[in-house]
PDB file of N, CA and C in Angstrom:
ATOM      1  N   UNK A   1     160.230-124.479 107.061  1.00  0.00           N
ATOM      2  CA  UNK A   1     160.433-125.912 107.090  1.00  0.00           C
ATOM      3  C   UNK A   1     159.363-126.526 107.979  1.00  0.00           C
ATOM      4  N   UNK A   2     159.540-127.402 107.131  1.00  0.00           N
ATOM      5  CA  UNK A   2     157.672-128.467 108.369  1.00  0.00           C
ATOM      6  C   UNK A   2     158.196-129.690 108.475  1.00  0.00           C
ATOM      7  N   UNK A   3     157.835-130.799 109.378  1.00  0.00           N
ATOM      8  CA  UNK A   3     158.546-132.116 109.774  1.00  0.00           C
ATOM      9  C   UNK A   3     157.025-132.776 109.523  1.00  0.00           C
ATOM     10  N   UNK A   4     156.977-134.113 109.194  1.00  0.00           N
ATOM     11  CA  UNK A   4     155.261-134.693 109.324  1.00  0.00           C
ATOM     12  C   UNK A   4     156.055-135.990 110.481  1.00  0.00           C
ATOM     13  N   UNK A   5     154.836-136.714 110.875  1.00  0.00           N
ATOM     14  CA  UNK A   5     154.992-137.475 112.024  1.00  0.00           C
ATOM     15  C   UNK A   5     155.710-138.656 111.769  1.00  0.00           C
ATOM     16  N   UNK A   6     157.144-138.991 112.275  1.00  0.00           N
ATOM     17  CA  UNK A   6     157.795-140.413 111.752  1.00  0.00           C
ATOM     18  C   UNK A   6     159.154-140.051 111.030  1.00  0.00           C
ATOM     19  N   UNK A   7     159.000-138.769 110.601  1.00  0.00           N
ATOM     20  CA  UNK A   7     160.193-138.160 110.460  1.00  0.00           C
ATOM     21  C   UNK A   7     161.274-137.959 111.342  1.00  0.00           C
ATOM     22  N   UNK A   8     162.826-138.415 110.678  1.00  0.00           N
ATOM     23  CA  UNK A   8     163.754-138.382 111.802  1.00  0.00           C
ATOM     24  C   UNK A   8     163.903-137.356 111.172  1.00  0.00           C
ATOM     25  N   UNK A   9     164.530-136.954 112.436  1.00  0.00           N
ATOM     26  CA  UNK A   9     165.360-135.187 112.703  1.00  0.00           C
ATOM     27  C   UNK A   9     166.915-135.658 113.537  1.00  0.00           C
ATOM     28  N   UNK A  10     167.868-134.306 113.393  1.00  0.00           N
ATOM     29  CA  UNK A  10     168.444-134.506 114.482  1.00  0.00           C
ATOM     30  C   UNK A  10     168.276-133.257 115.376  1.00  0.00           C
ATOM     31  N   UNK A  11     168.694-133.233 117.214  1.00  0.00           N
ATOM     32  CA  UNK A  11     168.662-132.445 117.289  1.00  0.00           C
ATOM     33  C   UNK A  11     169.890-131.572 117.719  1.00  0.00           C
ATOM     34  N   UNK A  12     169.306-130.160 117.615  1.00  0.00           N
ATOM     35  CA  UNK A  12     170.845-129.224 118.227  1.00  0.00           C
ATOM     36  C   UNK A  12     171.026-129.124 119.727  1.00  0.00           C
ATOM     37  N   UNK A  13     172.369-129.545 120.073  1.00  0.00           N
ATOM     38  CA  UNK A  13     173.127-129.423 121.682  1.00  0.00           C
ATOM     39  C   UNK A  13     173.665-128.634 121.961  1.00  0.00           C
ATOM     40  N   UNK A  14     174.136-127.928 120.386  1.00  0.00           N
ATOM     41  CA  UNK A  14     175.177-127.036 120.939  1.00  0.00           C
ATOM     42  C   UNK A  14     174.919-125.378 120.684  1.00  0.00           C
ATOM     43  N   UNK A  15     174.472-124.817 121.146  1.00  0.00           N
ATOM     44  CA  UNK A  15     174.013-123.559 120.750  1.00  0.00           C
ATOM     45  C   UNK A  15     175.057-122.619 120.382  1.00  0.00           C
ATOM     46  N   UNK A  16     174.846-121.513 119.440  1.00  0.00           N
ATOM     47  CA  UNK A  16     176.172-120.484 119.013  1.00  0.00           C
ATOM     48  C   UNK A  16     176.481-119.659 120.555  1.00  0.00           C
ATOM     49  N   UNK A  17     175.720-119.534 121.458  1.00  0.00           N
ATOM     50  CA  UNK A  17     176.157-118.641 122.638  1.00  0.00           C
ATOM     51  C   UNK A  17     177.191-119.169 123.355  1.00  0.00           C
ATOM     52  N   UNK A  18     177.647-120.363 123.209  1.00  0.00           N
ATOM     53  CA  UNK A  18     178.521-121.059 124.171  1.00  0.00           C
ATOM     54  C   UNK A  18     178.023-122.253 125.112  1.00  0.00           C
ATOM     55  N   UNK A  19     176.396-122.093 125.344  1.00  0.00           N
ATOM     56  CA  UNK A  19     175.668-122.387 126.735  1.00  0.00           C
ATOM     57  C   UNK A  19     175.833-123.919 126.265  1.00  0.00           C
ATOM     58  N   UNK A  20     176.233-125.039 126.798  1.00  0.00           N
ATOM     59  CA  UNK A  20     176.143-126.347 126.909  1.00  0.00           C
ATOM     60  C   UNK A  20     174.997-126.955 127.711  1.00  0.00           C
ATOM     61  N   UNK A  21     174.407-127.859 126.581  1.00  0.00           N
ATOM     62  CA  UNK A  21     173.433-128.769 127.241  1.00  0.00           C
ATOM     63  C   UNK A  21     173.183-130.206 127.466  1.00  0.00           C
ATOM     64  N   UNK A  22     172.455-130.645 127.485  1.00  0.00           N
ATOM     65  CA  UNK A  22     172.643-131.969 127.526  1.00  0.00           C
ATOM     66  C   UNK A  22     173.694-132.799 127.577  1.00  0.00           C
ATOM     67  N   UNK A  23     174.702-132.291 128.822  1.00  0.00           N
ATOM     68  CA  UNK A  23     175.795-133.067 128.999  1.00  0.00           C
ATOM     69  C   UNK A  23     176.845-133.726 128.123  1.00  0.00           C
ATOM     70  N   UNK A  24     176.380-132.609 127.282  1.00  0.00           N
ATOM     71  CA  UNK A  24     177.472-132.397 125.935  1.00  0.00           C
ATOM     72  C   UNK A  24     178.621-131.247 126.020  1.00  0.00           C
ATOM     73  N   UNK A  25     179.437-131.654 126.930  1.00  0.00           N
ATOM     74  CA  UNK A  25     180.612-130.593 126.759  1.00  0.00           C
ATOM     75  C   UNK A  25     181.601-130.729 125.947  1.00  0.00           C
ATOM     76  N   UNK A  26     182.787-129.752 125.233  1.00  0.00           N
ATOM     77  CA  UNK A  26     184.029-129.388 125.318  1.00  0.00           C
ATOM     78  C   UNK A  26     183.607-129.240 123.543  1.00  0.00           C
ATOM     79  N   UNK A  27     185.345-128.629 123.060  1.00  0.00           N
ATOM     80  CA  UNK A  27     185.257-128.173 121.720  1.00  0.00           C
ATOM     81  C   UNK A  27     185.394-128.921 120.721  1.00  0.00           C
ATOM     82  N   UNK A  28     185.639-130.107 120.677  1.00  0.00           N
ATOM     83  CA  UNK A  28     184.990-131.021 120.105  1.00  0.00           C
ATOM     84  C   UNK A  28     183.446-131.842 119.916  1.00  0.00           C
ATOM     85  N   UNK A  29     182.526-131.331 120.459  1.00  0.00           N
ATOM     86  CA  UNK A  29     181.458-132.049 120.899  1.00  0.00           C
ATOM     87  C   UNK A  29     180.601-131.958 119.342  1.00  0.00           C
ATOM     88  N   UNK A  30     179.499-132.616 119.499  1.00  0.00           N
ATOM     89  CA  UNK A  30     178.883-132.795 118.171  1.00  0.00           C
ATOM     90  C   UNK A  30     177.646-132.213 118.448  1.00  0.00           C
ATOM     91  N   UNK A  31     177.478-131.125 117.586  1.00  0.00           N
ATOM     92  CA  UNK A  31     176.402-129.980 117.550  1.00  0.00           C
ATOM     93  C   UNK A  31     174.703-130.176 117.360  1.00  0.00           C
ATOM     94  N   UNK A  32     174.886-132.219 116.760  1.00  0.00           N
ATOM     95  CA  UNK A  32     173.610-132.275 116.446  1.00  0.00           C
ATOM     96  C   UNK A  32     173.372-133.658 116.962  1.00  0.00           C
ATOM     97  N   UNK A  33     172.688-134.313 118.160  1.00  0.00           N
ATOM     98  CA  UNK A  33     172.621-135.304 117.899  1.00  0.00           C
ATOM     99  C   UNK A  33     171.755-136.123 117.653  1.00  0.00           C
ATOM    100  N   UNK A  34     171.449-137.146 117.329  1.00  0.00           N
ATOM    101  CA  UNK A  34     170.384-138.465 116.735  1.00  0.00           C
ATOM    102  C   UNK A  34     170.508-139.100 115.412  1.00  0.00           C
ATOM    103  N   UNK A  35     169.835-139.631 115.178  1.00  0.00           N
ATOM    104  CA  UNK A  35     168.709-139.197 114.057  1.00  0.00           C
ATOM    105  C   UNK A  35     167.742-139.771 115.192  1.00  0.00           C
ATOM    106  N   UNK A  36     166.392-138.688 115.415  1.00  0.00           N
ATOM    107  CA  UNK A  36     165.004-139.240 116.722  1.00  0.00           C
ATOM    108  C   UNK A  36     164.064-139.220 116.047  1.00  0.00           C
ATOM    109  N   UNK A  37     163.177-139.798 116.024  1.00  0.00           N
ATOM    110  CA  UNK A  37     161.607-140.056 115.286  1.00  0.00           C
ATOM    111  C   UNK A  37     160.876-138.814 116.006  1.00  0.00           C
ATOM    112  N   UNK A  38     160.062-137.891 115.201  1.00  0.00           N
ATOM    113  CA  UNK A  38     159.265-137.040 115.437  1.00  0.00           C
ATOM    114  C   UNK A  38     157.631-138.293 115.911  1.00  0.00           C
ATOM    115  N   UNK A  39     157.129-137.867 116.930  1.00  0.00           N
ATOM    116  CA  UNK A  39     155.979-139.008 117.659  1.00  0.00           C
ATOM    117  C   UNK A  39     154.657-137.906 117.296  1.00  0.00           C
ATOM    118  N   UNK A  40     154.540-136.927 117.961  1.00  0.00           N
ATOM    119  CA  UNK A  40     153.812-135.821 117.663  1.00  0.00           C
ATOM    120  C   UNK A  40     154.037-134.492 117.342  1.00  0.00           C
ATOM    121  N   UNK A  41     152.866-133.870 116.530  1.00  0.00           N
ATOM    122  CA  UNK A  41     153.042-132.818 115.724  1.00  0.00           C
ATOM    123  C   UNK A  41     152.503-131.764 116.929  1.00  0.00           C
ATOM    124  N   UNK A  42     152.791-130.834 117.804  1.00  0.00           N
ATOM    125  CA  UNK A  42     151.975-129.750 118.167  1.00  0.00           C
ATOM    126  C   UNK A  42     151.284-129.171 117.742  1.00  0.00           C
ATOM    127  N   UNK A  43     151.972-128.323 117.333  1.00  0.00           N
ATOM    128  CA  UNK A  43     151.778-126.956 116.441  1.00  0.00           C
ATOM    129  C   UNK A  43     152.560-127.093 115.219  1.00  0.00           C
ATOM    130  N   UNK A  44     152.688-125.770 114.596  1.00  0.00           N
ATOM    131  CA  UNK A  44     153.459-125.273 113.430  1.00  0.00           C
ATOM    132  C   UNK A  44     154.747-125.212 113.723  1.00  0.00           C
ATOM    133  N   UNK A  45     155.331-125.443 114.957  1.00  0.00           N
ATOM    134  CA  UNK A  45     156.837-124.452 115.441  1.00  0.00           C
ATOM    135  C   UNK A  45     156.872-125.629 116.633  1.00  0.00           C
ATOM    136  N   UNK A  46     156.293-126.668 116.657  1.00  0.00           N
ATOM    137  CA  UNK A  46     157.199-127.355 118.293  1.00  0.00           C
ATOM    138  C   UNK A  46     156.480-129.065 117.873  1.00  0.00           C
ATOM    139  N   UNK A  47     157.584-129.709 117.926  1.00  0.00           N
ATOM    140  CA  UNK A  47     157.230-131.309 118.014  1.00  0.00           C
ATOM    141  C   UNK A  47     157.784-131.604 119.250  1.00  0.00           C
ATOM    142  N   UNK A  48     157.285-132.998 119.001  1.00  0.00           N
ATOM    143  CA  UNK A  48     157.299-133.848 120.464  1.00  0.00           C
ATOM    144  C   UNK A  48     158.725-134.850 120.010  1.00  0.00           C
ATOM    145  N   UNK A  49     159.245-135.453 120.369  1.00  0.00           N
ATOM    146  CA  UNK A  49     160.742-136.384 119.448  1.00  0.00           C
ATOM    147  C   UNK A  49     160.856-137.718 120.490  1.00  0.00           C
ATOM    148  N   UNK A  50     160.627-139.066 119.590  1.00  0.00           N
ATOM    149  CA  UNK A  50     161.082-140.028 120.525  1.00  0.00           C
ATOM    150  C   UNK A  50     162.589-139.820 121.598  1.00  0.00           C
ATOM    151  N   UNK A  51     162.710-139.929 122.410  1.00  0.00           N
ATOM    152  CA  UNK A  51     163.940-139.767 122.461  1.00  0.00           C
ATOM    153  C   UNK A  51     164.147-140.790 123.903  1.00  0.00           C
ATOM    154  N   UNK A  52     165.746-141.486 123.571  1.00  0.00           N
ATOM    155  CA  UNK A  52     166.150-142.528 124.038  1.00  0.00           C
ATOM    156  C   UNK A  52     166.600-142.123 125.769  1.00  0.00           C
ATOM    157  N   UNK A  53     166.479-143.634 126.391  1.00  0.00           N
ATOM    158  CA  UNK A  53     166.324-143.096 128.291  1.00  0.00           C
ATOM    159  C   UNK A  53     167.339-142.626 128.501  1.00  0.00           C
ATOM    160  N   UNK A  54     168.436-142.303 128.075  1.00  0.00           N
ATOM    161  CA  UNK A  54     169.930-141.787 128.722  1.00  0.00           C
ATOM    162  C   UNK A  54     169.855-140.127 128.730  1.00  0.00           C
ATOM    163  N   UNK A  55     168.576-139.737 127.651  1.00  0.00           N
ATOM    164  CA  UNK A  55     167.870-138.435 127.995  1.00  0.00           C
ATOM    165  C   UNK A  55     166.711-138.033 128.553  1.00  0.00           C
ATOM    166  N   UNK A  56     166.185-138.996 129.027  1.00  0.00           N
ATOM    167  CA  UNK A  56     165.187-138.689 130.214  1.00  0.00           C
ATOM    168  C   UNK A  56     165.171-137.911 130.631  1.00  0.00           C
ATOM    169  N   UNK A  57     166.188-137.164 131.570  1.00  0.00           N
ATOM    170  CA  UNK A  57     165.848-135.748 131.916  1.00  0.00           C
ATOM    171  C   UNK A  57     165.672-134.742 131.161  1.00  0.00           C
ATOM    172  N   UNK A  58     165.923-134.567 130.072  1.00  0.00           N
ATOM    173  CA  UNK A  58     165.212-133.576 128.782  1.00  0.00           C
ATOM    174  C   UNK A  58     163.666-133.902 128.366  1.00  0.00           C
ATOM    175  N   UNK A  59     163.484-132.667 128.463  1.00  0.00           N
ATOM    176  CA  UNK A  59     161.878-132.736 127.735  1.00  0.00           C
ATOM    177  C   UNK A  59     161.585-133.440 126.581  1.00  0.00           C
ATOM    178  N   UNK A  60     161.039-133.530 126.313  1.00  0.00           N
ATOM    179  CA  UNK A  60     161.141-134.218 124.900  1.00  0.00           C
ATOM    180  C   UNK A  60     160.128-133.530 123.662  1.00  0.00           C
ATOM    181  N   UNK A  61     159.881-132.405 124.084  1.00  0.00           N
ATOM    182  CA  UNK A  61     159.445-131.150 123.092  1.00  0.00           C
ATOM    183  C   UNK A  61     160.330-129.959 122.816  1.00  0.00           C
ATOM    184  N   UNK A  62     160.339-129.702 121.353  1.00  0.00           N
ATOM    185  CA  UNK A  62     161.486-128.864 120.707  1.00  0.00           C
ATOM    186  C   UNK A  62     160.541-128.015 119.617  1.00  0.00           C
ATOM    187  N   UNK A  63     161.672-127.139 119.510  1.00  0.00           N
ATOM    188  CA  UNK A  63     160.987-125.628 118.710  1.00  0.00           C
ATOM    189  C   UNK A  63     161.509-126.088 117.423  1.00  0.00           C
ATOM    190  N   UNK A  64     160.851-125.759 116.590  1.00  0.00           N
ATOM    191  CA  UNK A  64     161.843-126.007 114.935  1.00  0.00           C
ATOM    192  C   UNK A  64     162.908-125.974 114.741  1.00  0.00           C
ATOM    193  N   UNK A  65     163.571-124.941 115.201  1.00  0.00           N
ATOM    194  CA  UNK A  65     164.654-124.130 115.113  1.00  0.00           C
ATOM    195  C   UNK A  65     165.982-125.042 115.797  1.00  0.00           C
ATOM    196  N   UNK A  66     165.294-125.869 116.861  1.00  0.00           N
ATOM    197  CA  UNK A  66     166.022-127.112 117.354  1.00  0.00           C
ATOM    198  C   UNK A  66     166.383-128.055 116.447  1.00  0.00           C
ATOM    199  N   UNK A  67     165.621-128.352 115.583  1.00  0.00           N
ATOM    200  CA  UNK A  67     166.122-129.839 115.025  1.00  0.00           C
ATOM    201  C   UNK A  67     166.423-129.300 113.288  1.00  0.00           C
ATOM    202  N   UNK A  68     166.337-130.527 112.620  1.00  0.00           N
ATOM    203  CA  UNK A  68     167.174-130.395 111.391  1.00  0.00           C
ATOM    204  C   UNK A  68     166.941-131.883 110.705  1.00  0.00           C
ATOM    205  N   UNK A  69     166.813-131.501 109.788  1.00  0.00           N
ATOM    206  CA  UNK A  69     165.741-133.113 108.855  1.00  0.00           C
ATOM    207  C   UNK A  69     167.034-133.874 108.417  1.00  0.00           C
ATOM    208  N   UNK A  70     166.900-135.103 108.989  1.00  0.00           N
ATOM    209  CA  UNK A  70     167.757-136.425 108.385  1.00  0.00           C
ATOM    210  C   UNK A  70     167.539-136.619 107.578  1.00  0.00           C
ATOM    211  N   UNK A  71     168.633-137.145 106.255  1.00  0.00           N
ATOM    212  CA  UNK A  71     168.217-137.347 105.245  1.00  0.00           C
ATOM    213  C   UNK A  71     168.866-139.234 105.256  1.00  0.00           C
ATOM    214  N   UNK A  72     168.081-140.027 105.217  1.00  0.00           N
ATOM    215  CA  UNK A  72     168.962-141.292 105.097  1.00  0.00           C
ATOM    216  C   UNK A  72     169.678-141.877 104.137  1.00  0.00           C
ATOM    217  N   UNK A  73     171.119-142.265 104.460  1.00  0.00           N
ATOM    218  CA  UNK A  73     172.138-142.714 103.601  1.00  0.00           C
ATOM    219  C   UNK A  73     172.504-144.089 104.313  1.00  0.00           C
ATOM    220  N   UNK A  74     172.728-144.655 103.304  1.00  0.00           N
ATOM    221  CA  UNK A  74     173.188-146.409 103.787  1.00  0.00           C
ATOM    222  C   UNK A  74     174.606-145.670 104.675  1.00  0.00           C
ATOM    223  N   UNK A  75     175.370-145.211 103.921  1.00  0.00           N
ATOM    224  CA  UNK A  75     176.696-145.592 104.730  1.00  0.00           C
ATOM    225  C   UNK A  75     176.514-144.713 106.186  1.00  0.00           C
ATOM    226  N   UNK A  76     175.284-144.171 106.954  1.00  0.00           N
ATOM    227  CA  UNK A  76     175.246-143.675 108.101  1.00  0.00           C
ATOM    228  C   UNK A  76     175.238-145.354 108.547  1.00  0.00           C
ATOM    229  N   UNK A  77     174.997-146.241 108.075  1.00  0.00           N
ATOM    230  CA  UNK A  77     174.704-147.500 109.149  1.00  0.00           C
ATOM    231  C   UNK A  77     176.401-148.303 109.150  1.00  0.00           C
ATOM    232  N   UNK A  78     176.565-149.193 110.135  1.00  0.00           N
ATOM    233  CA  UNK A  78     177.575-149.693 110.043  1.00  0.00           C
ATOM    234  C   UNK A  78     177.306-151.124 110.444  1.00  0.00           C
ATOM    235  N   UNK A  79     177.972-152.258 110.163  1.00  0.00           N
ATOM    236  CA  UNK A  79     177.391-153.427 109.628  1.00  0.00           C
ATOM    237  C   UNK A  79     178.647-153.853 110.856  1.00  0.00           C
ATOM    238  N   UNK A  80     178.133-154.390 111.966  1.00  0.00           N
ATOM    239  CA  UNK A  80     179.029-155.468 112.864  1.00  0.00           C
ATOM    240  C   UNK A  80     178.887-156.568 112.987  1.00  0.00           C
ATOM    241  N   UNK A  81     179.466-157.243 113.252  1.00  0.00           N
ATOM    242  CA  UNK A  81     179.550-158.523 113.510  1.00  0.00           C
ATOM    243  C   UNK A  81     179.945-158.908 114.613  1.00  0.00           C
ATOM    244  N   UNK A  82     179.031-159.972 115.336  1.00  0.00           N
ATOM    245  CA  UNK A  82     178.567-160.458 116.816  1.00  0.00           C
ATOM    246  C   UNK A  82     179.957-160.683 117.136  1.00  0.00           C
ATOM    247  N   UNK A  83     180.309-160.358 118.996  1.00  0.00           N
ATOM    248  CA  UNK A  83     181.180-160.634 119.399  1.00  0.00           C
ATOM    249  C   UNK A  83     181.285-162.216 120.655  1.00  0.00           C
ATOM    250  N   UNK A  84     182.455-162.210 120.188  1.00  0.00           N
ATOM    251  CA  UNK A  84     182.651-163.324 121.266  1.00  0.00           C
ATOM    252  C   UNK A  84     182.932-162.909 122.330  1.00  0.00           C
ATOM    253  N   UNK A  85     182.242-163.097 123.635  1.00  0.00           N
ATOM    254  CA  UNK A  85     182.435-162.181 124.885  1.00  0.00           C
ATOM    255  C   UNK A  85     182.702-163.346 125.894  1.00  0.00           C
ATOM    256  N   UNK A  86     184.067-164.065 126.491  1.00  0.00           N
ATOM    257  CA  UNK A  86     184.121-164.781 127.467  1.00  0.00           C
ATOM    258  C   UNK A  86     183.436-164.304 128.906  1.00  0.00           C
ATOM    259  N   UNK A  87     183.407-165.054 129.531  1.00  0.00           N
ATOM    260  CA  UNK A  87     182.399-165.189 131.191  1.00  0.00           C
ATOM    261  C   UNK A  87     183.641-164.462 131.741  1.00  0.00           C
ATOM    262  N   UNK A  88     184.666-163.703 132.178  1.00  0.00           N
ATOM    263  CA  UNK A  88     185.247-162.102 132.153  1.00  0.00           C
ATOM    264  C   UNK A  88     185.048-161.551 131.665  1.00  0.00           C
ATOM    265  N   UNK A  89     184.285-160.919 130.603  1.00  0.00           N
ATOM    266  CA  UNK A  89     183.657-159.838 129.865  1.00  0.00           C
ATOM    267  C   UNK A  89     184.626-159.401 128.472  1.00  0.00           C
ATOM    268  N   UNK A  90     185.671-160.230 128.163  1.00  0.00           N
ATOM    269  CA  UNK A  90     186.622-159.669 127.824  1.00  0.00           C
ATOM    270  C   UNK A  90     186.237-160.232 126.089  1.00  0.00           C
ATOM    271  N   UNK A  91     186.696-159.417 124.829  1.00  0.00           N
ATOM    272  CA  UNK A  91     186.436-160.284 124.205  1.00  0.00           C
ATOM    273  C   UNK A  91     188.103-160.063 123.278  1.00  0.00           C
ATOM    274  N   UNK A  92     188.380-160.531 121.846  1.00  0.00           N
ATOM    275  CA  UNK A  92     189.457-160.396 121.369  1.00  0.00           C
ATOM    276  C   UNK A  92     189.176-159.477 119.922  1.00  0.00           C
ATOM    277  N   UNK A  93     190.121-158.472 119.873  1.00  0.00           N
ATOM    278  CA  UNK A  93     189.962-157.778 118.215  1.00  0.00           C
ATOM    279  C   UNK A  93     190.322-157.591 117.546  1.00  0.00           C
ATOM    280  N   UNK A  94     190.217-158.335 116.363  1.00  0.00           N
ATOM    281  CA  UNK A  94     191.006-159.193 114.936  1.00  0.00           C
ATOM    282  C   UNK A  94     190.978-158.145 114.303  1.00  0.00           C
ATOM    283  N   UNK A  95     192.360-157.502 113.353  1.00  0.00           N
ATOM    284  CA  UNK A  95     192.009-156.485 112.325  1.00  0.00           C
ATOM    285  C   UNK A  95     192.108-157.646 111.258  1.00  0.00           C
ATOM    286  N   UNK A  96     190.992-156.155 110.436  1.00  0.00           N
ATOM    287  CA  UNK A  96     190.641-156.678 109.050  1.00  0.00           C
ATOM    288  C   UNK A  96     191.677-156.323 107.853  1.00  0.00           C
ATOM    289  N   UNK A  97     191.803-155.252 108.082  1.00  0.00           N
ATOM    290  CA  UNK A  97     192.926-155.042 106.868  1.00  0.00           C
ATOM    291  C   UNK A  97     193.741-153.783 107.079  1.00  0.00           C
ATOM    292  N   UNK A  98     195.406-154.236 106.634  1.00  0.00           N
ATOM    293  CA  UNK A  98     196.385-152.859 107.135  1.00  0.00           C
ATOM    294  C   UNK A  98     195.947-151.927 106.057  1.00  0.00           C
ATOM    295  N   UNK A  99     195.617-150.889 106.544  1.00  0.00           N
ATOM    296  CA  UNK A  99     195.904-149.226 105.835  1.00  0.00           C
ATOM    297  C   UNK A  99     196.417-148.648 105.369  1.00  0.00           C
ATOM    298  N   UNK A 100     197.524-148.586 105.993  1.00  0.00           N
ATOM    299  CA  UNK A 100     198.618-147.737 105.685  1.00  0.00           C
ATOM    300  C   UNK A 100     199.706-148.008 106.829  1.00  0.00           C
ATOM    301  N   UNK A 101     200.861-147.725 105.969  1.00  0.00           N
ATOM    302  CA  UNK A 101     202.011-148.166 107.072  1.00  0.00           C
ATOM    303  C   UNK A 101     203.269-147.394 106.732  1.00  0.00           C
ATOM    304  N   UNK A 102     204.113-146.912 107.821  1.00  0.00           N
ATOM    305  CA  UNK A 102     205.140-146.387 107.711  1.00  0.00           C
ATOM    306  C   UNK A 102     206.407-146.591 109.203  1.00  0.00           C
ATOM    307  N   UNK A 103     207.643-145.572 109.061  1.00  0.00           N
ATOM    308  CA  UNK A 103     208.250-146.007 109.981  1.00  0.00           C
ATOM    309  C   UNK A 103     208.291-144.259 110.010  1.00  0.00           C
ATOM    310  N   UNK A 104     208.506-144.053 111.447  1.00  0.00           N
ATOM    311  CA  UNK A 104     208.857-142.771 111.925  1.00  0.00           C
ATOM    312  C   UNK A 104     210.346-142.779 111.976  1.00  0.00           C
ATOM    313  N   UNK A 105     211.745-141.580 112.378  1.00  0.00           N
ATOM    314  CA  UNK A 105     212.423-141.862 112.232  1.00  0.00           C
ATOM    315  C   UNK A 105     212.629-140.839 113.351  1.00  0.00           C
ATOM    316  N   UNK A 106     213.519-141.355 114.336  1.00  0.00           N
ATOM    317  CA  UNK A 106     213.461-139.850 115.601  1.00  0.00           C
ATOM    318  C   UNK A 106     214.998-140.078 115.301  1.00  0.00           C
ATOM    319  N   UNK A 107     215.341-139.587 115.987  1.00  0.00           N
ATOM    320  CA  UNK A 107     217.029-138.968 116.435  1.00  0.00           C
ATOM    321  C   UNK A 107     218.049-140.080 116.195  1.00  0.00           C
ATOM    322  N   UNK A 108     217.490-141.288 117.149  1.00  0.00           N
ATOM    323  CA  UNK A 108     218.465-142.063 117.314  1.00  0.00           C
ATOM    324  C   UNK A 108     217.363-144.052 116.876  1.00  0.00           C
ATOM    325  N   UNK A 109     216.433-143.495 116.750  1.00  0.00           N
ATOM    326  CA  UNK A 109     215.711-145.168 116.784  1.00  0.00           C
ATOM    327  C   UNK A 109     214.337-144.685 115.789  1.00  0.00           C
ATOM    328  N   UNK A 110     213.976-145.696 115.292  1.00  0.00           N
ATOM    329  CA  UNK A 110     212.645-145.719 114.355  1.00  0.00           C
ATOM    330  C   UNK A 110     211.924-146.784 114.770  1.00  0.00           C
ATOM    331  N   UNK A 111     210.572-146.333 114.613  1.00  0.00           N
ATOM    332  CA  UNK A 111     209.122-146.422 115.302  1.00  0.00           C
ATOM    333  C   UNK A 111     208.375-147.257 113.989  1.00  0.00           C
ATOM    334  N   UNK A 112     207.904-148.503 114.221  1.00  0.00           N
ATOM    335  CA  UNK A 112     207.093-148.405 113.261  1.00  0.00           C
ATOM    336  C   UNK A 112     205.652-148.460 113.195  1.00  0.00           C
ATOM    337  N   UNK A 113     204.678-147.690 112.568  1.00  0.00           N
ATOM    338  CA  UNK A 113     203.652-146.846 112.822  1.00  0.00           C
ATOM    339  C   UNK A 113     202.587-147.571 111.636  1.00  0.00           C
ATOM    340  N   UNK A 114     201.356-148.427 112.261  1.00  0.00           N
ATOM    341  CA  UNK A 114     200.562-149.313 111.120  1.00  0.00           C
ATOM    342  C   UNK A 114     199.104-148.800 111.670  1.00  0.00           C
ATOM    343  N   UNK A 115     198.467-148.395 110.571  1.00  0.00           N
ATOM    344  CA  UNK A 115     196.966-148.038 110.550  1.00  0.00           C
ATOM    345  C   UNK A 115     196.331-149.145 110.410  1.00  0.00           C
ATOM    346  N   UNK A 116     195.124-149.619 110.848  1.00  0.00           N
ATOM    347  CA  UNK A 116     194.408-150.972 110.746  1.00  0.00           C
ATOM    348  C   UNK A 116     192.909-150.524 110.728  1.00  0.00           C
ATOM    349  N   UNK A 117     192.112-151.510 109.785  1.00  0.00           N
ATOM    350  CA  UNK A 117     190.765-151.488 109.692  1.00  0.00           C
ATOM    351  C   UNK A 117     190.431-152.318 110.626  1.00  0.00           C
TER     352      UNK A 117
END
């Protein structure tokens, strides 16, 4: 596999040995992250990867074997809409549409239980 320059990749955090990096812990964690713009080509076997300041302390050169070619799909993007943020920081969040809905039923009282978009 070869990457050319401008190509997103993502990269790997989580290695099969167990070893945790980039302040990516526990067993849920996500094995690959980005999508990062490849900036420069080294060699055959190591690029250079834009990569954003909250990883600053990582190098920002990787072996092939690190990353993994993005392929772009619309629905990776998600489409928001600007919030209203009062001078307390606080803002309000309107659902869009119920999901699914049911009632739980315990012993003595029922719960009722609504999924929201």
């Amino acid at each position: 596999m070869e990457f050319q320059v401008r190509d997103k990749v993502f990269l790997k955090v989580s290695p099969a040995r167990g070893n945790k990096r980039f302040r990516v812990q526990g067993k849920l964690s996500p094995r690959y992250i980005g999508p990062y713009e490849i900036i420069e080509k080294l060699n055959s076997a190591a690029y250079r990867l834009d990569l954003p300041v909250k990883l600053e302390h990582v190098h920002n050169m990787f072996h092939i074997s690190q990353l993994r070619k993005y392929i772009p799909d619309p629905d990776h993007t998600i489409a928001s809409e600007p919030l209203e943020i009062t001078k307390d920081l606080v803002y309000e969040e309107r659902p869009v549409q119920i999901l699914n809905h049911m009632i739980k039923q315990l012993r003595n009282k029922q719960i009722p239980l609504v999924k929201l978009l």
